[in-house]
Each structure stands twice: as C-alpha cells, then as structure tokens.
PDB file of N, CA and C in Angstrom:
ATOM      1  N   UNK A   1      34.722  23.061  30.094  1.00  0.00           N
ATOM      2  CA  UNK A   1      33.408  23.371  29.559  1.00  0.00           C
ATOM      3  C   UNK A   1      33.567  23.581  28.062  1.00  0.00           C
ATOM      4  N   UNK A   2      32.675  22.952  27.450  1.00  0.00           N
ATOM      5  CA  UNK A   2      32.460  23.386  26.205  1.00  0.00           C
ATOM      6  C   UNK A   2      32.070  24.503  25.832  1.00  0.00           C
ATOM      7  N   UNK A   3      32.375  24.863  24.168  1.00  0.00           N
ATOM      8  CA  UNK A   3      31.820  26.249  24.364  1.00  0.00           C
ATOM      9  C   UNK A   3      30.653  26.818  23.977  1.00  0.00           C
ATOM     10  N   UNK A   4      29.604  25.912  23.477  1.00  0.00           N
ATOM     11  CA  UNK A   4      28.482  25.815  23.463  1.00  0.00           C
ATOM     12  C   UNK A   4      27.756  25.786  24.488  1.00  0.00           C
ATOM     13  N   UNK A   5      28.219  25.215  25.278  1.00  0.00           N
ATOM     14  CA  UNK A   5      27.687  25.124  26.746  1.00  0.00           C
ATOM     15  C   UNK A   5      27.930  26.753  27.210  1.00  0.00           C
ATOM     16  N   UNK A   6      29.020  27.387  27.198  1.00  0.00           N
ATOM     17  CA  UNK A   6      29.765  28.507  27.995  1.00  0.00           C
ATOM     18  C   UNK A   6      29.284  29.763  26.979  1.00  0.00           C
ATOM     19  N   UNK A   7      28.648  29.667  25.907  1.00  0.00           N
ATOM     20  CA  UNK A   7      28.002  30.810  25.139  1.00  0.00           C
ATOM     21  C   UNK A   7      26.437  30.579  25.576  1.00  0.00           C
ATOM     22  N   UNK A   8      25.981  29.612  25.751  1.00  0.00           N
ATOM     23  CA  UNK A   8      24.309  29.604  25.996  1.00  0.00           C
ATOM     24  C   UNK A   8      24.331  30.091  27.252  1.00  0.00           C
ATOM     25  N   UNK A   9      25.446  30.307  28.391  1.00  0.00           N
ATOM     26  CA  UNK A   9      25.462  30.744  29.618  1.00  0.00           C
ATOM     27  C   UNK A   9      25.463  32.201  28.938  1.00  0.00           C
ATOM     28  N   UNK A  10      26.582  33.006  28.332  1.00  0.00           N
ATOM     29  CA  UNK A  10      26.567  34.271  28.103  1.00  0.00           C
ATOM     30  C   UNK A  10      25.659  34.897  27.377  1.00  0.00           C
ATOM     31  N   UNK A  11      24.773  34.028  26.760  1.00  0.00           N
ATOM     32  CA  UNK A  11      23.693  34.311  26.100  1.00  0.00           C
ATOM     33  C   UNK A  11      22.569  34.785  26.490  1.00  0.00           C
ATOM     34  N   UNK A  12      22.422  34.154  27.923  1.00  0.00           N
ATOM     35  CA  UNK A  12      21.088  33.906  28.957  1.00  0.00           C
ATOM     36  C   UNK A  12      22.040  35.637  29.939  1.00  0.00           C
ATOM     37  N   UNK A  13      22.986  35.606  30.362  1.00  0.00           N
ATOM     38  CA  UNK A  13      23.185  36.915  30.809  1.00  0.00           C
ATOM     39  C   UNK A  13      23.111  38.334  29.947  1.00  0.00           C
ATOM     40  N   UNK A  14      23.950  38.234  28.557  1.00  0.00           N
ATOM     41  CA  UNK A  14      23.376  39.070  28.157  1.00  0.00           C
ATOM     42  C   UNK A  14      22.058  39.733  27.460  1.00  0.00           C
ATOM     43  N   UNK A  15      21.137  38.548  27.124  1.00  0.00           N
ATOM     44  CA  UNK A  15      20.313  38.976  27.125  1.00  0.00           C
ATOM     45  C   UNK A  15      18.722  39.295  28.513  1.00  0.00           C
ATOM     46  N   UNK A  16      19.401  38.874  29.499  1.00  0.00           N
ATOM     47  CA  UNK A  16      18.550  39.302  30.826  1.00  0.00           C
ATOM     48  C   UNK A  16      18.856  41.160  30.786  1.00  0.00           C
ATOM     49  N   UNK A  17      20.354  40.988  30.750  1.00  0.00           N
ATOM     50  CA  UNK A  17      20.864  42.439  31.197  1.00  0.00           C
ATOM     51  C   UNK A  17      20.305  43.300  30.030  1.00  0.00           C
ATOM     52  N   UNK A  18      20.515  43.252  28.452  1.00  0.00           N
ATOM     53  CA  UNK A  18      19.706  43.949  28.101  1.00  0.00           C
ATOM     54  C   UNK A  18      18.277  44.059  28.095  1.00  0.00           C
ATOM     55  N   UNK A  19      17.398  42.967  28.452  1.00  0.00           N
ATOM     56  CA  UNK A  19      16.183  43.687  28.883  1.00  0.00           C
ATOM     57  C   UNK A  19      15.796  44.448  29.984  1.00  0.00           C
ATOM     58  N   UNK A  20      17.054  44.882  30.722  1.00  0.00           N
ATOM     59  CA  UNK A  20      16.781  45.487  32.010  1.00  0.00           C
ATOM     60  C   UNK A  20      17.540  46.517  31.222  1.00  0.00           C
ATOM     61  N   UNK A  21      18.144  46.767  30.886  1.00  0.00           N
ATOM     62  CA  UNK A  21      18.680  48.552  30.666  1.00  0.00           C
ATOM     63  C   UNK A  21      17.377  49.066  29.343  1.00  0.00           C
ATOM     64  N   UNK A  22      17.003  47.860  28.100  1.00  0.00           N
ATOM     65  CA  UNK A  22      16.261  48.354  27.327  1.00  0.00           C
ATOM     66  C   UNK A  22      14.578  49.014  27.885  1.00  0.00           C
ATOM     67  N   UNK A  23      14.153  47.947  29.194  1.00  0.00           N
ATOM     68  CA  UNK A  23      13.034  48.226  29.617  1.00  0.00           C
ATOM     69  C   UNK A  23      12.724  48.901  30.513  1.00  0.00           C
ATOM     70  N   UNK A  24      13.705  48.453  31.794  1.00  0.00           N
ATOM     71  CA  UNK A  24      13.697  49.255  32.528  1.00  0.00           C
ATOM     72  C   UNK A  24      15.205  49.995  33.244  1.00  0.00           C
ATOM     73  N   UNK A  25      15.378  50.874  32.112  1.00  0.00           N
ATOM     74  CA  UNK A  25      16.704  51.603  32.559  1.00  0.00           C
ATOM     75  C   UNK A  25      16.792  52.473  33.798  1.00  0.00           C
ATOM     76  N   UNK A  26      16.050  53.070  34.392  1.00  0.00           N
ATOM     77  CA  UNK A  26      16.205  53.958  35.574  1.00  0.00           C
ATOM     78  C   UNK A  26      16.434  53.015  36.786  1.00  0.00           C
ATOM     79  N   UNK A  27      15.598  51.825  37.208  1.00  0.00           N
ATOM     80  CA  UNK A  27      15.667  50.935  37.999  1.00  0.00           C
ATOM     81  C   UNK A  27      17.160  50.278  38.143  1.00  0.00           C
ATOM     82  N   UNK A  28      17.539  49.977  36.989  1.00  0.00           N
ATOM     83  CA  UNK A  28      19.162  49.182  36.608  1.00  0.00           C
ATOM     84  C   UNK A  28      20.299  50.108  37.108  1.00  0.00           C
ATOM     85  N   UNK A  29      19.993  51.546  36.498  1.00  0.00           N
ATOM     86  CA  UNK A  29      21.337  52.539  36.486  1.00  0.00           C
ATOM     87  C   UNK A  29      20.889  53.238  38.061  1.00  0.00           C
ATOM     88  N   UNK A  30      19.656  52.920  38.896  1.00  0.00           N
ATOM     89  CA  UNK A  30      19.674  52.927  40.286  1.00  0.00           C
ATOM     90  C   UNK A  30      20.501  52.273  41.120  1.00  0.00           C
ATOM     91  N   UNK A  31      20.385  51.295  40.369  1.00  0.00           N
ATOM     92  CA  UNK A  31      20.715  50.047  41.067  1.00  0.00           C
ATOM     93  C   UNK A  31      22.505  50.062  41.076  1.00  0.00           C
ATOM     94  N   UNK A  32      22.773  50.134  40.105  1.00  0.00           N
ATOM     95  CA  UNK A  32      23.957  50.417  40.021  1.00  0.00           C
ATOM     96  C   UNK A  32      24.662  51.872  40.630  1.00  0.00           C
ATOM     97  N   UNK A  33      23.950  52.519  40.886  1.00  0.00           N
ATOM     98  CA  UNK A  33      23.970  54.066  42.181  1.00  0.00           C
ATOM     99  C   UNK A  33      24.314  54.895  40.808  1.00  0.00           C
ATOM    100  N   UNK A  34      24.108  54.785  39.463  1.00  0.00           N
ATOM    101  CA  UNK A  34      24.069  56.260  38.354  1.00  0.00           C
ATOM    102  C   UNK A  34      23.113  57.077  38.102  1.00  0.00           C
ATOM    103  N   UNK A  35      23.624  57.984  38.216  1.00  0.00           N
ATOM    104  CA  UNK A  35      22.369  59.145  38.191  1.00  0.00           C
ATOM    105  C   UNK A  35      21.540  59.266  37.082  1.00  0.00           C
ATOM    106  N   UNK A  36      19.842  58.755  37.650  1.00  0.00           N
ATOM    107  CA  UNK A  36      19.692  58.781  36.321  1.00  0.00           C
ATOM    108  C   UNK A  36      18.862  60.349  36.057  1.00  0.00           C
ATOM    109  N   UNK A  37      19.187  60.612  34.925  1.00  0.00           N
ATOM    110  CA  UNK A  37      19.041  61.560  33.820  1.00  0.00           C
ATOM    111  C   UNK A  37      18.535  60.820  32.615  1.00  0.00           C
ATOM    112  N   UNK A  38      17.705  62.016  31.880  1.00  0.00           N
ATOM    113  CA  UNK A  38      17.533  61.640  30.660  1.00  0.00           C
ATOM    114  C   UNK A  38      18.744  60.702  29.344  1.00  0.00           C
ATOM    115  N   UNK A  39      19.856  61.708  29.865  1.00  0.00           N
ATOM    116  CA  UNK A  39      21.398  61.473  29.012  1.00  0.00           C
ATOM    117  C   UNK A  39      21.583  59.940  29.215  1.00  0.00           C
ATOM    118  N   UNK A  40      21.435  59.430  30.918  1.00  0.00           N
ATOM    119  CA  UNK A  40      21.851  58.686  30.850  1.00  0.00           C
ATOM    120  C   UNK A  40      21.150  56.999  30.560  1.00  0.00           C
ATOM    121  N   UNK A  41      19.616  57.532  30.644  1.00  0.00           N
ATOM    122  CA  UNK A  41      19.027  57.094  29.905  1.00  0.00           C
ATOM    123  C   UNK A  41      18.928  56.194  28.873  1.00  0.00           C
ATOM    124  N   UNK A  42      19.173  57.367  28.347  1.00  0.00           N
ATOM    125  CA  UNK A  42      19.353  57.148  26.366  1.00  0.00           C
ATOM    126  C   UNK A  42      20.505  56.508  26.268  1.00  0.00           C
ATOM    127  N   UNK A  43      21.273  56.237  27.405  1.00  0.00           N
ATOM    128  CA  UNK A  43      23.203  55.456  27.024  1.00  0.00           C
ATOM    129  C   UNK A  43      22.890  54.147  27.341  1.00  0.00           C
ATOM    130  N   UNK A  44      21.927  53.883  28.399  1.00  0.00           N
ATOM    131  CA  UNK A  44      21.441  52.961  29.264  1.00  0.00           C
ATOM    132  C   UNK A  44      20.912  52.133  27.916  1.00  0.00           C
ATOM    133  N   UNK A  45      19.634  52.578  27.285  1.00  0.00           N
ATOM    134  CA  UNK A  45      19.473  51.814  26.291  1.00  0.00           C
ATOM    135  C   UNK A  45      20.073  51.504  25.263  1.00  0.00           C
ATOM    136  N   UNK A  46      20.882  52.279  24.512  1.00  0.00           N
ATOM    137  CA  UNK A  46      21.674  51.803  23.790  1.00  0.00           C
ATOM    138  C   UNK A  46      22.630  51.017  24.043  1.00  0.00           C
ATOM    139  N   UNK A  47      22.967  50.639  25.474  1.00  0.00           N
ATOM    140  CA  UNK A  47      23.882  49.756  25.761  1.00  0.00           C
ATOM    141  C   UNK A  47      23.143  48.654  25.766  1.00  0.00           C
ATOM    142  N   UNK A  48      22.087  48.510  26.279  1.00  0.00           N
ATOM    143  CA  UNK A  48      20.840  47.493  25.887  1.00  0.00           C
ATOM    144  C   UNK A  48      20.800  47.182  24.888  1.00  0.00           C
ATOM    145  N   UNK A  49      20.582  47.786  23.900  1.00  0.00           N
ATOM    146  CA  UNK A  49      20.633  47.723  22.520  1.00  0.00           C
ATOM    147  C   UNK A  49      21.502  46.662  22.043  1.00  0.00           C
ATOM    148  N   UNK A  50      23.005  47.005  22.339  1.00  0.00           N
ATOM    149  CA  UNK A  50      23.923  46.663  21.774  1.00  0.00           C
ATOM    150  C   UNK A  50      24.520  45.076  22.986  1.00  0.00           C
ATOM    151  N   UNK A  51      24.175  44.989  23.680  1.00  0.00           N
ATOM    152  CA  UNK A  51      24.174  43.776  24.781  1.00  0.00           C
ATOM    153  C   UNK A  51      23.086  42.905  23.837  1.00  0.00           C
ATOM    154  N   UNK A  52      21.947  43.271  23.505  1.00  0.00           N
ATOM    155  CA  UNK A  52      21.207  42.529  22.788  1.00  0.00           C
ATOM    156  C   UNK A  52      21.774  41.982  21.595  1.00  0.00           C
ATOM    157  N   UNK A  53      21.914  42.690  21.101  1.00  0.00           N
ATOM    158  CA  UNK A  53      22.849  42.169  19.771  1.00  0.00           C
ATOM    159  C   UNK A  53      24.108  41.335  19.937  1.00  0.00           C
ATOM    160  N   UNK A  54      24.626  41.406  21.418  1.00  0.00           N
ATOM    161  CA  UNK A  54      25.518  40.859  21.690  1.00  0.00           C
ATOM    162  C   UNK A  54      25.606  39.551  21.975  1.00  0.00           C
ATOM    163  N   UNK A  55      23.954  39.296  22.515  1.00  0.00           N
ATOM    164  CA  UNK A  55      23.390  38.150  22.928  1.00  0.00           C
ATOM    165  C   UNK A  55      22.931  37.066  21.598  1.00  0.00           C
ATOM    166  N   UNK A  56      22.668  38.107  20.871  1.00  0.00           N
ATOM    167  CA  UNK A  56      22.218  37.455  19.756  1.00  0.00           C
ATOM    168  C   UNK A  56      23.413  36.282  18.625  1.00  0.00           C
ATOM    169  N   UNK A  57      24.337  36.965  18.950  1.00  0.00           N
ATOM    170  CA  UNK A  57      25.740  36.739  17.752  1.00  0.00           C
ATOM    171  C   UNK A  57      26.360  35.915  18.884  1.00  0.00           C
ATOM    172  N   UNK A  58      26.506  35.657  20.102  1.00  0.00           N
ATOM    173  CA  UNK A  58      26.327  34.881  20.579  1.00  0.00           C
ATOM    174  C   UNK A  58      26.031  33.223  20.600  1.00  0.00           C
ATOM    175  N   UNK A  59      24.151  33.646  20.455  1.00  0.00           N
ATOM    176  CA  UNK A  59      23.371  32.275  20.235  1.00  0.00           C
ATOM    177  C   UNK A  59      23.690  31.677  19.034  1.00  0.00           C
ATOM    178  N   UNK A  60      24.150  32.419  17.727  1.00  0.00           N
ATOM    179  CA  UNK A  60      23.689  32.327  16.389  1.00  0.00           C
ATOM    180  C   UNK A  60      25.577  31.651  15.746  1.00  0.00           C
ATOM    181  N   UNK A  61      26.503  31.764  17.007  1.00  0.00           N
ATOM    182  CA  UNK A  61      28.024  30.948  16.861  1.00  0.00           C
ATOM    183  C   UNK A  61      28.200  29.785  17.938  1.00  0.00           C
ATOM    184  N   UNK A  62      27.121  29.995  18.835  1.00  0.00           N
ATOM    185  CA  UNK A  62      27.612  28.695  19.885  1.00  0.00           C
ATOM    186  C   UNK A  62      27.713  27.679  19.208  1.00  0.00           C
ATOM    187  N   UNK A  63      27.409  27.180  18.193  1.00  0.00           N
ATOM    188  CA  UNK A  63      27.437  25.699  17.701  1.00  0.00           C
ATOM    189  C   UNK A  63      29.195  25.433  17.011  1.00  0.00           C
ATOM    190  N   UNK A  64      29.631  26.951  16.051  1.00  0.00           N
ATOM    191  CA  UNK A  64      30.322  26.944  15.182  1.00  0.00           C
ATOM    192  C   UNK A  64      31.570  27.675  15.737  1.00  0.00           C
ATOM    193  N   UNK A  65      31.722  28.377  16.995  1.00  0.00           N
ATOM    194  CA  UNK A  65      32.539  29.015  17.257  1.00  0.00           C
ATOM    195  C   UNK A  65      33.754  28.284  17.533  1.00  0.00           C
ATOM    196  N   UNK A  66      34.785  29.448  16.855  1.00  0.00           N
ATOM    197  CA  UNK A  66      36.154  28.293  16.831  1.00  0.00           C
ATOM    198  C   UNK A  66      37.012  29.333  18.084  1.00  0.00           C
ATOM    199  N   UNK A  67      37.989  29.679  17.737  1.00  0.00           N
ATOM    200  CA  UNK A  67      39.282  29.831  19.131  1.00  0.00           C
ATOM    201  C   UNK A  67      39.201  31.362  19.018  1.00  0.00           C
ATOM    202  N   UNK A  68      39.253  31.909  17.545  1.00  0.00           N
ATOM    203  CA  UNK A  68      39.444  32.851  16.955  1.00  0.00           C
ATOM    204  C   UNK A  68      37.900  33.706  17.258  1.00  0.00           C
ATOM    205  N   UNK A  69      37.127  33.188  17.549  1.00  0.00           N
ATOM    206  CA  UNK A  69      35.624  34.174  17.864  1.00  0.00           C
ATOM    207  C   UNK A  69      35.542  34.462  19.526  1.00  0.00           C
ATOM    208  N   UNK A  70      36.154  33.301  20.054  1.00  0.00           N
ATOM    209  CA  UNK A  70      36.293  33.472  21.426  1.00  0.00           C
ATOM    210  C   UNK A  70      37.334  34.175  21.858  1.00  0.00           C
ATOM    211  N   UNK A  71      38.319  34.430  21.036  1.00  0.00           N
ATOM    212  CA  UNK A  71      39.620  35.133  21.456  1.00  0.00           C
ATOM    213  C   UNK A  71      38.700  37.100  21.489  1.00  0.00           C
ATOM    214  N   UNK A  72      37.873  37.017  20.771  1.00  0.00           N
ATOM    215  CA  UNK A  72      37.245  38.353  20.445  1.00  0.00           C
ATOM    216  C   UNK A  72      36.464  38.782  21.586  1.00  0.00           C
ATOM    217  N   UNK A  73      35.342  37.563  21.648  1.00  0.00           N
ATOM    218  CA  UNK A  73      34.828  38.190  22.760  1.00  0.00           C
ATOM    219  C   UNK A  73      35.892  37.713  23.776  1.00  0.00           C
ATOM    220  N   UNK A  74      36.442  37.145  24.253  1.00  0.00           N
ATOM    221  CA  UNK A  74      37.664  37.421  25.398  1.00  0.00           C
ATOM    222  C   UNK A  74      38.065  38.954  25.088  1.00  0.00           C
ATOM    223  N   UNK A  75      38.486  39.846  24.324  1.00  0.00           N
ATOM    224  CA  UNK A  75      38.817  41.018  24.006  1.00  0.00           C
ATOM    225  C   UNK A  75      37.632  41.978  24.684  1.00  0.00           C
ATOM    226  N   UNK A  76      36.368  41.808  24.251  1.00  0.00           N
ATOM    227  CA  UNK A  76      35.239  42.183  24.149  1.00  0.00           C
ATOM    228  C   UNK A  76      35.189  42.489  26.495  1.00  0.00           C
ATOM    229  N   UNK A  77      35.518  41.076  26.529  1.00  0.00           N
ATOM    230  CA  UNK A  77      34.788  41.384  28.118  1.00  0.00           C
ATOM    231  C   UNK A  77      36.481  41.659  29.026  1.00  0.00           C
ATOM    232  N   UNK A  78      37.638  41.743  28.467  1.00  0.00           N
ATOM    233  CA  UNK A  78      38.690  42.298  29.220  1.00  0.00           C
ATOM    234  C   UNK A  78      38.634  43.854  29.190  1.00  0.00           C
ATOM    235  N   UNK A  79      37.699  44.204  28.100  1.00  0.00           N
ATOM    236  CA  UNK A  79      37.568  45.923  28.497  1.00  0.00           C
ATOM    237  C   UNK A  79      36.825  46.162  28.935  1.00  0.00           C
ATOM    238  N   UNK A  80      35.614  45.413  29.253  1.00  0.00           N
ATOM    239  CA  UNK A  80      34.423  45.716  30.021  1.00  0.00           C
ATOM    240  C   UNK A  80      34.988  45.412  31.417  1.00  0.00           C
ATOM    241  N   UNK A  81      36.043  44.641  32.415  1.00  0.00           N
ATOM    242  CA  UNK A  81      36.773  44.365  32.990  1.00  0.00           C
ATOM    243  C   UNK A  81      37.646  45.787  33.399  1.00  0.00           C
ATOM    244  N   UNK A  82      37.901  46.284  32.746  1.00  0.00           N
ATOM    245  CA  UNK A  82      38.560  47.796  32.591  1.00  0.00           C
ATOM    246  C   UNK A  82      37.441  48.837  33.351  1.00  0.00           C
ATOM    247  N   UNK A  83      36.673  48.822  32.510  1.00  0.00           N
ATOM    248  CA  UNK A  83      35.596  50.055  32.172  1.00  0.00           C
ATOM    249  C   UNK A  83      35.049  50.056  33.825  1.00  0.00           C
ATOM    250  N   UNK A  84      34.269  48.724  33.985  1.00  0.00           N
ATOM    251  CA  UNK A  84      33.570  48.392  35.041  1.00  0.00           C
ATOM    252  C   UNK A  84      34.555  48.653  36.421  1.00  0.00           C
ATOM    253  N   UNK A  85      35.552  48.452  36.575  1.00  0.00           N
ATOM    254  CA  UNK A  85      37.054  48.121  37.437  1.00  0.00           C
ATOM    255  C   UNK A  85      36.652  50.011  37.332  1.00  0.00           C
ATOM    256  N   UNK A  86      37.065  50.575  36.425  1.00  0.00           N
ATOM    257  CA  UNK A  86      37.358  52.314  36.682  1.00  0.00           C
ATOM    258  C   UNK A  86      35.779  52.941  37.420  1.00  0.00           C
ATOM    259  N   UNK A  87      34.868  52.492  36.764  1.00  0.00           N
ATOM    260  CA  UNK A  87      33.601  53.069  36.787  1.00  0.00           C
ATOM    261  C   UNK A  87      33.194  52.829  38.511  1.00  0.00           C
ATOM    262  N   UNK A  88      33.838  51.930  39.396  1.00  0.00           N
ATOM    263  CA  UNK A  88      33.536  51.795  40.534  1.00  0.00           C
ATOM    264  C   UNK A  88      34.701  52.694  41.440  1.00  0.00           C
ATOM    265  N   UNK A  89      35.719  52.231  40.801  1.00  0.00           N
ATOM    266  CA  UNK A  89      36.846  52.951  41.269  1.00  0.00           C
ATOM    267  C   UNK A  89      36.654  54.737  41.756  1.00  0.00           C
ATOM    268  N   UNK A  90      36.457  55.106  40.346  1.00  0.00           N
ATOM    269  CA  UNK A  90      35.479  56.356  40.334  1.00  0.00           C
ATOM    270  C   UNK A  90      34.622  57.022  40.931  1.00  0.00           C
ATOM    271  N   UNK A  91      33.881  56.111  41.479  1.00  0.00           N
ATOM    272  CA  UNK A  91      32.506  56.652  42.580  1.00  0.00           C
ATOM    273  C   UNK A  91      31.218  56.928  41.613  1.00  0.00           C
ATOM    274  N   UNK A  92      31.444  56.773  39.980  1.00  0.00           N
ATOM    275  CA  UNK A  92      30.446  56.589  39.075  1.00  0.00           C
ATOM    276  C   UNK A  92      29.575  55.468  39.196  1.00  0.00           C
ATOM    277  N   UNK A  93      29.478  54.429  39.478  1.00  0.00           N
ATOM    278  CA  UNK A  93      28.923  53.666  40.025  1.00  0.00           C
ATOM    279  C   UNK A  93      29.136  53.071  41.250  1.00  0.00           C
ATOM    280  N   UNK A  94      28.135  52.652  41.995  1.00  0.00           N
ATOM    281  CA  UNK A  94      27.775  51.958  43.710  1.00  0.00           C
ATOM    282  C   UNK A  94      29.446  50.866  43.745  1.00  0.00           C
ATOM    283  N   UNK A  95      29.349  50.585  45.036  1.00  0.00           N
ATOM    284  CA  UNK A  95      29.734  49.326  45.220  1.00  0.00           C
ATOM    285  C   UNK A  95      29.027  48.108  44.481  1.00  0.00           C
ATOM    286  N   UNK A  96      27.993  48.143  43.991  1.00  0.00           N
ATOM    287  CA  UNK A  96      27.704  47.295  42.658  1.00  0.00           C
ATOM    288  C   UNK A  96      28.535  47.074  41.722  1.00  0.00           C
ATOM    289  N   UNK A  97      28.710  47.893  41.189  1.00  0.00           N
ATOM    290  CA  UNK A  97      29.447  48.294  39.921  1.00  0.00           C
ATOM    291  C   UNK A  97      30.644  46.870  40.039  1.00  0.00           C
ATOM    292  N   UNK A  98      31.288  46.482  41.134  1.00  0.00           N
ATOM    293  CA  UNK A  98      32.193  45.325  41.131  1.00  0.00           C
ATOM    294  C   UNK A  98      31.556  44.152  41.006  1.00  0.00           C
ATOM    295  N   UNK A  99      29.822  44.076  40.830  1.00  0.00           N
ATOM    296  CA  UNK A  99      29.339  42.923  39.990  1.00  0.00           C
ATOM    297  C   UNK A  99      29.735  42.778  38.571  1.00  0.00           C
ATOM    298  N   UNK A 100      29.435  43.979  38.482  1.00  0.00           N
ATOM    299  CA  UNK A 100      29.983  43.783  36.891  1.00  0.00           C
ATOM    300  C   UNK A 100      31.157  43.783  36.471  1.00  0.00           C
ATOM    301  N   UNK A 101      32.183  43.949  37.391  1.00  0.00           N
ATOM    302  CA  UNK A 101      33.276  43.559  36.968  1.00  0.00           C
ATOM    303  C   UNK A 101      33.898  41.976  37.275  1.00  0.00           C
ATOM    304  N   UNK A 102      32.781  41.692  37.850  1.00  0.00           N
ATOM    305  CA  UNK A 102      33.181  39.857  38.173  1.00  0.00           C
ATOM    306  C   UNK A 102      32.050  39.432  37.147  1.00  0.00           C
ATOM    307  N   UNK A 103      31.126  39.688  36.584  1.00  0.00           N
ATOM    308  CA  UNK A 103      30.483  39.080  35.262  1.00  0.00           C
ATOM    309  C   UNK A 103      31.652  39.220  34.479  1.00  0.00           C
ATOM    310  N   UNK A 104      31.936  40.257  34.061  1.00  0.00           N
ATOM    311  CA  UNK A 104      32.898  40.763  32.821  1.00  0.00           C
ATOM    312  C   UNK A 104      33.766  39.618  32.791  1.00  0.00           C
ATOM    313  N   UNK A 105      34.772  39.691  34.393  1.00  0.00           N
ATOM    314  CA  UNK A 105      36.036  38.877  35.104  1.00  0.00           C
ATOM    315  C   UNK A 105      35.749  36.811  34.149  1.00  0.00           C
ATOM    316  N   UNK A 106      34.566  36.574  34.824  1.00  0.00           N
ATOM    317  CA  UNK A 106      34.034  35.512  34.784  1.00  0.00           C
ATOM    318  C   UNK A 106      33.424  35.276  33.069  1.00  0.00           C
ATOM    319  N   UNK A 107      33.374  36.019  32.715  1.00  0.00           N
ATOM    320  CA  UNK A 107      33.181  35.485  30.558  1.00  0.00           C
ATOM    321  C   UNK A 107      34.550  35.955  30.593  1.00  0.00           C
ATOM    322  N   UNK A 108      35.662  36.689  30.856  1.00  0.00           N
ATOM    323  CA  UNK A 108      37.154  36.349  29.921  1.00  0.00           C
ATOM    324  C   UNK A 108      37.027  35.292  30.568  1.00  0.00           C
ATOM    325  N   UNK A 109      37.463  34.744  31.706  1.00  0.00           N
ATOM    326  CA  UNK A 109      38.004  33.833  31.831  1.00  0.00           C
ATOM    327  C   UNK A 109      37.358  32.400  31.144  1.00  0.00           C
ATOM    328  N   UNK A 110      36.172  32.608  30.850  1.00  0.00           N
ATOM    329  CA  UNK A 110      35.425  31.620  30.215  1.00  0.00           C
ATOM    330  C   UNK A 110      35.811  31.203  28.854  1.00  0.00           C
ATOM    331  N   UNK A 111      35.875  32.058  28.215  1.00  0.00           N
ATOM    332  CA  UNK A 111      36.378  32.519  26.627  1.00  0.00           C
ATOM    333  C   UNK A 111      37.738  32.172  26.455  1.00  0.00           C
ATOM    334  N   UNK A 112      38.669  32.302  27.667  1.00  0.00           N
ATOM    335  CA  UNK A 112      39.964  31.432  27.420  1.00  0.00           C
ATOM    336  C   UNK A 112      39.976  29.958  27.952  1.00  0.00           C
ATOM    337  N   UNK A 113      39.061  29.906  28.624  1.00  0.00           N
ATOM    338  CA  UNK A 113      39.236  28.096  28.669  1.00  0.00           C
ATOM    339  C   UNK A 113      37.888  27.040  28.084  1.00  0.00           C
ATOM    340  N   UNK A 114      36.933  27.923  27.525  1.00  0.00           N
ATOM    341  CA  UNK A 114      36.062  27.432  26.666  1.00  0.00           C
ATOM    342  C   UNK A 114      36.679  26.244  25.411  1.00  0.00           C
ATOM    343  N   UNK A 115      36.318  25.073  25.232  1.00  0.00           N
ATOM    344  CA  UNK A 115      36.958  24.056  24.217  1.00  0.00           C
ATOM    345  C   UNK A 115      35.792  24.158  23.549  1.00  0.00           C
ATOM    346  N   UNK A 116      36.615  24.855  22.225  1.00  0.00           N
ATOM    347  CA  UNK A 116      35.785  25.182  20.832  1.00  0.00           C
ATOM    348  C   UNK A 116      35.425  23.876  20.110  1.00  0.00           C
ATOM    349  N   UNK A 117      34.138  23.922  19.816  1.00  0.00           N
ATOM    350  CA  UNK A 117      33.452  22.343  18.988  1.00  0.00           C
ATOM    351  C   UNK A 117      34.155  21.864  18.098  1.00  0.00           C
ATOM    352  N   UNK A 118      34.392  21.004  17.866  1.00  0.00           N
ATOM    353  CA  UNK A 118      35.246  20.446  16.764  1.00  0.00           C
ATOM    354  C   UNK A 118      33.755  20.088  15.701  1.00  0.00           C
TER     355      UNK A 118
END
C-alpha cells in the first residue's frame, strides 16, 4: 500500500474518533466501560482535540510523506499500543479497550510497510 492511500485511511479513523470523544464523550468513554466523570470528560476531549489535530497533519503529509514522518507516527501508535494493551489489562477500560489496541496494532504496522511517494 501506498502511503497516501494508508494516511487517507488514518485520516478517516482519526478523525471519526475525535468527533466522538469531542462531541460525544460520555457515550465513547461508556463504551469503552470508563467512568465517566466530569475529570474524565475534560481528558476525553482533549484527547479529541488532539486526535483531531492528528487527523489533520495527517491529511496535510499524505501526498509528501517520506520514511522519516512515518517512522514518527509508527512511534506515535506503538505507544498507543502500550497505553491501550495496559489500560485493558488494568480493568480501566472494558474488554473494548483491545479495539483500540488492534487500531493502534494495525497503523504501526501500516506505517512500517507503507511505500512513501516518490
């Protein structure tokens, strides 16, 4: 896969996922079995926040991205791979929670076999 092709995919996920934590965060962090609270809330969107932005820098390199931007976000989703992996482990999030560690799973692995545009 190209990686234009394999960023307009991560593009279209992260920005679904942040309009679900930005809009509707209690429903999402349900869903995912976290308690929601105000606190967690306010983390909920800012992770929205920042998924958005994530989505954005994203759309705005798929054309130009070389080995070296993908090696980053490869960085980017092997700790979310971590995070997500503990956060279920934990009992902090549902048996869900191992969706998101096969999204996470599924962009590294993308990001290392993505063929950057020449």
């Amino acid at each position: 896969m190209n990686s234009k092709t394999f960023l307009t995919i991560a593009v279209v996920l992260a920005v679904i996922y942040a309009l679900g934590f930005l809009i509707i965060p209690e429903v999402v962090l349900d869903i995912y079995g976290v308690a929601v609270n105000p606190s967690a809330i306010l983390m909920a969107r800012f992770f929205g926040t920042a998924l958005l932005g994530l989505g954005i820098i994203y759309w705005l390199v798929r054309s130009t991205a070389d080995r070296t931007v993908l090696r980053g976000f490869a960085i980017y989703n092997a700790v979310g791979v971590g995070v997500s992996t503990w956060g279920t482990l934990a009992g902090i999030m549902s048996q869900v929670g191992w969706s998101a560690t096969v999204i996470y799973s599924l962009l590294f692995i993308g990001c290392l076999i993505a063929n950057p545009e020449k």
